[in-house]
C-alpha atoms as a PDB file:
ATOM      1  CA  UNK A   1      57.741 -33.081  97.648  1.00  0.00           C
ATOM      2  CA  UNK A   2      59.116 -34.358  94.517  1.00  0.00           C
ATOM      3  CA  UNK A   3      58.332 -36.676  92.149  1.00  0.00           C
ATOM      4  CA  UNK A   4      60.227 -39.547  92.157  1.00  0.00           C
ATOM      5  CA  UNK A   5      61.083 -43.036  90.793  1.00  0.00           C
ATOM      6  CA  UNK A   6      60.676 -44.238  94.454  1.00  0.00           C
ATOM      7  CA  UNK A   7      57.407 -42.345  94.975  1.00  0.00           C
ATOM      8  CA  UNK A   8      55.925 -43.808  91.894  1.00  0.00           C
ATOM      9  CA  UNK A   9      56.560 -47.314  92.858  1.00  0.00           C
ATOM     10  CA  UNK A  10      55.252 -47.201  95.575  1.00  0.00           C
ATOM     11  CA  UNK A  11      52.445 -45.867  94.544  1.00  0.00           C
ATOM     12  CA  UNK A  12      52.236 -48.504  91.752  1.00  0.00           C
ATOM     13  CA  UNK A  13      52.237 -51.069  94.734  1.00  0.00           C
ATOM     14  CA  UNK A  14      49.437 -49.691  96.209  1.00  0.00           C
ATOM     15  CA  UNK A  15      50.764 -47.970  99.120  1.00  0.00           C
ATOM     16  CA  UNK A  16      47.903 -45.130 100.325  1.00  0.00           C
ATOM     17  CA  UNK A  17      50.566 -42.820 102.250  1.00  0.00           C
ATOM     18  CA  UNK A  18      52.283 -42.180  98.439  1.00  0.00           C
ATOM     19  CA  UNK A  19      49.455 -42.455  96.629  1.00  0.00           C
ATOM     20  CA  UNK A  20      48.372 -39.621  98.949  1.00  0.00           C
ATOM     21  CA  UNK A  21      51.129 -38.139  98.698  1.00  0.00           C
ATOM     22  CA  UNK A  22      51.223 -37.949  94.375  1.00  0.00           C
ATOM     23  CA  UNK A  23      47.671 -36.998  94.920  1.00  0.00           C
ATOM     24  CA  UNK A  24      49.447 -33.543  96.705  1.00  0.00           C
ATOM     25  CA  UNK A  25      51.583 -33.266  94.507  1.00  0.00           C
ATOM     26  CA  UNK A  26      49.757 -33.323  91.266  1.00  0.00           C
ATOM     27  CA  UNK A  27      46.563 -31.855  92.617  1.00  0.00           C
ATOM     28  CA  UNK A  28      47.691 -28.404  91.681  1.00  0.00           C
ATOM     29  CA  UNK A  29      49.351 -29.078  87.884  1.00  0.00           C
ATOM     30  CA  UNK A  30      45.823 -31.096  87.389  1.00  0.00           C
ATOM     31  CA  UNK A  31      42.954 -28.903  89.074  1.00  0.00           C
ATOM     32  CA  UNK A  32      44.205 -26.119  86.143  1.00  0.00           C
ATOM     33  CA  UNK A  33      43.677 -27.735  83.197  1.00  0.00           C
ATOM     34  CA  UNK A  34      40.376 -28.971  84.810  1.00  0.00           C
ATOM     35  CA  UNK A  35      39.731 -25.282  85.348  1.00  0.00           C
ATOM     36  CA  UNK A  36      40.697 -23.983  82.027  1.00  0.00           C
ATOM     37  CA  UNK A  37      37.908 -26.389  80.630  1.00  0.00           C
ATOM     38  CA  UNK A  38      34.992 -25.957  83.305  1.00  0.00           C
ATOM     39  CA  UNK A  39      33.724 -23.113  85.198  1.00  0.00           C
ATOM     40  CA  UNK A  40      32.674 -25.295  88.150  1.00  0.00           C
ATOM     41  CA  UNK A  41      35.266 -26.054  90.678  1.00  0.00           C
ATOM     42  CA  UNK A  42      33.053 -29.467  91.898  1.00  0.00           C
ATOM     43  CA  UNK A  43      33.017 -30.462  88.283  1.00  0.00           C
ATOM     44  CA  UNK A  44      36.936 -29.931  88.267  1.00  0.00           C
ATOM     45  CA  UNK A  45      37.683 -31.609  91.374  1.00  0.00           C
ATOM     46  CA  UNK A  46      35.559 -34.418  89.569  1.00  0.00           C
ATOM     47  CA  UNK A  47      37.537 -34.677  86.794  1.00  0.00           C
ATOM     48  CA  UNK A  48      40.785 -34.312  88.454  1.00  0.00           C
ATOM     49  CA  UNK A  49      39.644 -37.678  91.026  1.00  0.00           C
ATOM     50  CA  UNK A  50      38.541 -39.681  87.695  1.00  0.00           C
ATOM     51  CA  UNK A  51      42.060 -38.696  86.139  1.00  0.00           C
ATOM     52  CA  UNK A  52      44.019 -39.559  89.430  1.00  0.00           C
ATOM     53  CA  UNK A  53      42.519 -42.990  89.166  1.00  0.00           C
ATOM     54  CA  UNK A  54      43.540 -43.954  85.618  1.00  0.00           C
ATOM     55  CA  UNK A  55      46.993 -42.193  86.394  1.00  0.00           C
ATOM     56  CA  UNK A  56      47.113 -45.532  89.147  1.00  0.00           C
ATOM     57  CA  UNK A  57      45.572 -47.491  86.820  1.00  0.00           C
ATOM     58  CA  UNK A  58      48.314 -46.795  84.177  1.00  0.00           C
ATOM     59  CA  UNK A  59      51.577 -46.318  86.945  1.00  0.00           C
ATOM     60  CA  UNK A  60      52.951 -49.960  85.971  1.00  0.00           C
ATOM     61  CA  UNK A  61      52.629 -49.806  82.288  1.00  0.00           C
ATOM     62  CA  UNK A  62      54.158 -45.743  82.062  1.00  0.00           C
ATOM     63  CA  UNK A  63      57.173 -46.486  84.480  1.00  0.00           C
ATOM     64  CA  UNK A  64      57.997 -49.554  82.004  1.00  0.00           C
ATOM     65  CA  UNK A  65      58.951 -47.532  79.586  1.00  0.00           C
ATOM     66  CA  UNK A  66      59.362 -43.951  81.356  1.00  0.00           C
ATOM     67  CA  UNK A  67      61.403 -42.168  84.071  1.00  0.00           C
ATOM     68  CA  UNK A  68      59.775 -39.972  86.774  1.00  0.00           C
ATOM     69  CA  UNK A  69      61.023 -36.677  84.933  1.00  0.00           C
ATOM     70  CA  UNK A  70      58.044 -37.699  82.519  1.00  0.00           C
ATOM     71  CA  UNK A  71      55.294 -37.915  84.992  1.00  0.00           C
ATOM     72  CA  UNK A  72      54.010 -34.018  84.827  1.00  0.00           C
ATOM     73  CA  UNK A  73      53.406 -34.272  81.056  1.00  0.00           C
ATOM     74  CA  UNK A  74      51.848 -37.604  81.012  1.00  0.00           C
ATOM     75  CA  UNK A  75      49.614 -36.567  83.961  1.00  0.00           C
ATOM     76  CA  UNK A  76      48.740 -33.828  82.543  1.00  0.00           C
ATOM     77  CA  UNK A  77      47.969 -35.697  79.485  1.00  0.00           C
ATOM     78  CA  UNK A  78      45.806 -37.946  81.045  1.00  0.00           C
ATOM     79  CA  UNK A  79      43.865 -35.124  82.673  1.00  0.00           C
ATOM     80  CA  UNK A  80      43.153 -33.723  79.196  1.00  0.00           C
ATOM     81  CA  UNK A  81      42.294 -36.648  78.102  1.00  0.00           C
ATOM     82  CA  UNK A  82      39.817 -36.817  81.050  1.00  0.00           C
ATOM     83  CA  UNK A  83      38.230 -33.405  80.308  1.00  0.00           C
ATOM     84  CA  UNK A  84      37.548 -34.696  76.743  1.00  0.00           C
ATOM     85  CA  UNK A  85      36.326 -37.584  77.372  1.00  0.00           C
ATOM     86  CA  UNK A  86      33.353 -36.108  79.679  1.00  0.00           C
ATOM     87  CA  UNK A  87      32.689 -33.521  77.286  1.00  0.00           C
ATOM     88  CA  UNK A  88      32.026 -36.205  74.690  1.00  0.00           C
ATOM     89  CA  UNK A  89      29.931 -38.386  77.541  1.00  0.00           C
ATOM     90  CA  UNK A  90      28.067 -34.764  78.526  1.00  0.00           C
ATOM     91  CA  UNK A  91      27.139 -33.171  75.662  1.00  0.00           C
ATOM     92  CA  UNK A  92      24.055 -32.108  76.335  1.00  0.00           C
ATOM     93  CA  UNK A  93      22.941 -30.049  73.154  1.00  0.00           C
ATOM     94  CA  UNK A  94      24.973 -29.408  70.015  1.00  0.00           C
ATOM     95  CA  UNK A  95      26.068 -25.737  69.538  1.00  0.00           C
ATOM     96  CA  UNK A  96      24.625 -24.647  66.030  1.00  0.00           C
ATOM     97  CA  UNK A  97      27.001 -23.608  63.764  1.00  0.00           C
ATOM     98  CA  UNK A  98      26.775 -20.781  60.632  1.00  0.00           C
ATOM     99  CA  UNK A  99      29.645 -20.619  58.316  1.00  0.00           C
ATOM    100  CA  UNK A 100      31.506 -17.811  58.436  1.00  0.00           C
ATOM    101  CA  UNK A 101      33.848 -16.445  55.958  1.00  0.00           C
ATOM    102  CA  UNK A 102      37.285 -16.374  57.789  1.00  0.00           C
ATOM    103  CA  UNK A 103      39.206 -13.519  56.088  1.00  0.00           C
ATOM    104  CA  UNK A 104      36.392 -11.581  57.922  1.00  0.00           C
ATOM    105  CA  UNK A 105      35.721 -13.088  60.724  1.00  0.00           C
ATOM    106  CA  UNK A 106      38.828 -11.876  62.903  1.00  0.00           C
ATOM    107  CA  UNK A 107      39.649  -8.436  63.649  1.00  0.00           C
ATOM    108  CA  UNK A 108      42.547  -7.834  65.278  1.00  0.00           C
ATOM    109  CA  UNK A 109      42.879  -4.487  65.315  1.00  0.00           C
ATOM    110  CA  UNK A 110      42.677  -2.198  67.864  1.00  0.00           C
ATOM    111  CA  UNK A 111      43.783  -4.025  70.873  1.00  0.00           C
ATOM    112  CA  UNK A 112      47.054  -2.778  72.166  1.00  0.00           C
ATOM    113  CA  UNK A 113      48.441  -6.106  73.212  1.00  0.00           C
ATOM    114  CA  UNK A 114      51.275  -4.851  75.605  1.00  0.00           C
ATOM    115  CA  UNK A 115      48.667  -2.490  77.139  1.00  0.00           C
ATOM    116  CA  UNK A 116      46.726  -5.959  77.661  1.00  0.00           C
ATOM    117  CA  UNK A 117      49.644  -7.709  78.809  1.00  0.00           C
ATOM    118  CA  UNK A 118      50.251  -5.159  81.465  1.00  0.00           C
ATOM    119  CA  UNK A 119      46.633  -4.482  82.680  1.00  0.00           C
ATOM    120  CA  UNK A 120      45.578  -8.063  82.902  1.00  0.00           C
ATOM    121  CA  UNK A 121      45.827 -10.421  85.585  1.00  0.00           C
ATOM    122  CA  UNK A 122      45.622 -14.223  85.004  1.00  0.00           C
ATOM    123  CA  UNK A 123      42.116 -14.313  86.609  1.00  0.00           C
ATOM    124  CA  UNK A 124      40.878 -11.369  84.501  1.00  0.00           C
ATOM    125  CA  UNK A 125      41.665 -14.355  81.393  1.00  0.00           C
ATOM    126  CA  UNK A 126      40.410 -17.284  83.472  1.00  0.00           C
ATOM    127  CA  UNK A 127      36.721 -14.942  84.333  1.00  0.00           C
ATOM    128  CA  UNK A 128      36.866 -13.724  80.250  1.00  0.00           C
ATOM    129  CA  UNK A 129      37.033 -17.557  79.220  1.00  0.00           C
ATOM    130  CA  UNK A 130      33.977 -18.761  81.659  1.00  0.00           C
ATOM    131  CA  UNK A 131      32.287 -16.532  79.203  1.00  0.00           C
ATOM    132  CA  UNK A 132      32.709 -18.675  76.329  1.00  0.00           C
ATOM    133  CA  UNK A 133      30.675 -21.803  75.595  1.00  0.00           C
ATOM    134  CA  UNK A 134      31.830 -25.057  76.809  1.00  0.00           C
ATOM    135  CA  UNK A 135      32.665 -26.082  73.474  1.00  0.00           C
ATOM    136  CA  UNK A 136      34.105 -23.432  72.272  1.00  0.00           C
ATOM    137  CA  UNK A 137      36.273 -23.070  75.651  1.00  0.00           C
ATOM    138  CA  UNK A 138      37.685 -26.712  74.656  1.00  0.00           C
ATOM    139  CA  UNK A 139      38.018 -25.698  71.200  1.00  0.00           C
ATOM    140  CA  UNK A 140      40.172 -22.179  72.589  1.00  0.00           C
ATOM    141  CA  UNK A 141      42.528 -23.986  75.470  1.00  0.00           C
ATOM    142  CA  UNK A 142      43.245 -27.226  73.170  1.00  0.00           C
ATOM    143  CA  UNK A 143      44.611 -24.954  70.177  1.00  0.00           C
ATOM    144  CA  UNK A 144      45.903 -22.342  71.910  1.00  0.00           C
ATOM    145  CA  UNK A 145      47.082 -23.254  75.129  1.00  0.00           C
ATOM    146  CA  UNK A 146      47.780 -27.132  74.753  1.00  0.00           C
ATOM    147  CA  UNK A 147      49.180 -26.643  71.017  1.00  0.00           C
ATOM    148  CA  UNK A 148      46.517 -29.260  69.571  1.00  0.00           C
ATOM    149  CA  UNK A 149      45.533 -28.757  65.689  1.00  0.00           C
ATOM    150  CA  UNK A 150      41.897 -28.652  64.314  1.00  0.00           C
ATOM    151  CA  UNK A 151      42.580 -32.178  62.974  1.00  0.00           C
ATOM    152  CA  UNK A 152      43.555 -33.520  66.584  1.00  0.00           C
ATOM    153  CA  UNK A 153      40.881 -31.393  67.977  1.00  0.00           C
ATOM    154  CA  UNK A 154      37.740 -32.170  65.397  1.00  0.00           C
ATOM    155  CA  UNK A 155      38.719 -35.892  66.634  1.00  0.00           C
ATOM    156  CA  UNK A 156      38.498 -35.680  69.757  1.00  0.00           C
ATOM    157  CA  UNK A 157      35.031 -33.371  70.568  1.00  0.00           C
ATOM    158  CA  UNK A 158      33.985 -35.353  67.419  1.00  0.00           C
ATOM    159  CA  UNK A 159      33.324 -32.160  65.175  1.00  0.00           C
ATOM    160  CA  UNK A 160      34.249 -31.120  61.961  1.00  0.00           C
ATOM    161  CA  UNK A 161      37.873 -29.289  61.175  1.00  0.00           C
ATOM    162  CA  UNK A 162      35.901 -26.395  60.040  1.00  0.00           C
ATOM    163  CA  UNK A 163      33.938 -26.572  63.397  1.00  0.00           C
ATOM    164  CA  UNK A 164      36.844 -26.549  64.869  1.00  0.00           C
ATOM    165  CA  UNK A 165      38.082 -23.420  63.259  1.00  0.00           C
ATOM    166  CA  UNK A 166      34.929 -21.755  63.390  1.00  0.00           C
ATOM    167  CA  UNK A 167      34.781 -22.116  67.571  1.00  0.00           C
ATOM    168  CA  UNK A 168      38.472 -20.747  67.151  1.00  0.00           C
ATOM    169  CA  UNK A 169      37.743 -18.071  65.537  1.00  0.00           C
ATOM    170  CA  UNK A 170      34.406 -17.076  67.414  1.00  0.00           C
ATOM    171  CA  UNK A 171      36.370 -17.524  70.854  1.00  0.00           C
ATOM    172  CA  UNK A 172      38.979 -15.254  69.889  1.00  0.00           C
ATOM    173  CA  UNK A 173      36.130 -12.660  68.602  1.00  0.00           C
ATOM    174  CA  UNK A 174      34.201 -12.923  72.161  1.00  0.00           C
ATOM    175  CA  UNK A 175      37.721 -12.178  73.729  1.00  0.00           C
ATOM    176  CA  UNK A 176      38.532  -9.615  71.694  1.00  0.00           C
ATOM    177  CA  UNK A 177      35.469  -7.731  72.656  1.00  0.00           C
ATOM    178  CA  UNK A 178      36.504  -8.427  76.165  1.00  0.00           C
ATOM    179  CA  UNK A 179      39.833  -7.190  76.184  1.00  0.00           C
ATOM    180  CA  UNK A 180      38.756  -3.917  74.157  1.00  0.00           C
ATOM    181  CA  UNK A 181      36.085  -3.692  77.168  1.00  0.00           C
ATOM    182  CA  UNK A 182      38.186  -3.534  79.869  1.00  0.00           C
ATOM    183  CA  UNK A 183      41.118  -1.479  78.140  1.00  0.00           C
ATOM    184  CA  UNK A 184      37.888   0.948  77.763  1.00  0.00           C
ATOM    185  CA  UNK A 185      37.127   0.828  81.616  1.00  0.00           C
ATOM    186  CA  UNK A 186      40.602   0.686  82.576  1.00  0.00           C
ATOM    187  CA  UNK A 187      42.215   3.559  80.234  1.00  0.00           C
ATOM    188  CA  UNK A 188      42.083   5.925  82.831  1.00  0.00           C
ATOM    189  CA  UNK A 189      42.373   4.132  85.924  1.00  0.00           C
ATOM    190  CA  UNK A 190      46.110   3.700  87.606  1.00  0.00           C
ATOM    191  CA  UNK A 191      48.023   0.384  86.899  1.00  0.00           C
ATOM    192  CA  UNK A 192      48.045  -2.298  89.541  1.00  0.00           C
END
């Protein structure tokens, strides 16, 4: 089904069959950015029922100024915002933090990245970012998946930019080590 002006006012009325029905919908577009941030699919289903329930809350107020064509991004937005917000509400220990000198923090040599690109599937990335931290899994996908900068992201998990950058940096190191493990494994087994 699609989503449409007529399917998101009903839904802003209150009528269960569409609501239902934009629940189906979205389910799919939200449940993966709740997965990209938590390893636990009960969490994610959580956090994709809390976001459904301030996208109803908010129906009247985005379709006064928006047309359905906007929906997916705000949703999606909305579902970020989600995830943030319960990381900020579930913090449950602060990740200690060493500074680290930047130029040599990163080493990106090494890694064949077309090699990568042809020996990974998408849940070889999804199972090498469960591996990261929780916080520096938010830090990862909100830089380099959802395009956020260390300023919007220090804001939000309520760190410093540096923190930010640090988490960055250490994610990509952790993935790095990853990828270079599996090319290992994989070098001399056949392509999929």
């Amino acid at each position: 089904m699609k989503i449409t002006d007529t399917l998101l006012a009903t839904c802003s009325k209150g009528d269960r069959r569409s609501q239902h029905e934009l629940y189906k919908v979205s389910y799919g577009t939200l449940m993966s950015v709740a997965m990209r941030y938590h390893n636990n699919e009960e969490d994610g289903v959580a956090l994709v029922n809390q976001a459904f329930l301030k996208i109803l809350n908010g129906l009247d107020q985005f379709l006064s100024n928006n047309p359905a064509d906007k929906y997916p991004f705000w949703s999606k937005r909305i579902m970020i915002n989600t995830v943030i917000d319960d990381h900020r509400k579930n913090k449950k220990h602060k990740e200690l933090s060493t500074p680290v000198d930047f130029a040599d923090a990163v080493n990106h040599e090494g890694v064949d990245w077309n090699e990568a690109d042809e020996r990974f599937s998408a849940e070889d990335l999804l199972l090498m970012l469960d591996m990261l931290s929780d916080l520096r899994r938010s830090v990862f996908n909100l830089y380099a998946i959802d395009g956020y900068s260390h300023k919007e992201i220090a804001a939000m998990l309520k760190i410093s930019e540096g923190n930010s950058k640090w988490h960055l940096s250490v994610a990509r190191s952790i993935l790095q080590e990853q990828v270079q493990k599996v090319l290992g494994i994989r070098k001399t087994a056949p392509l999929k």
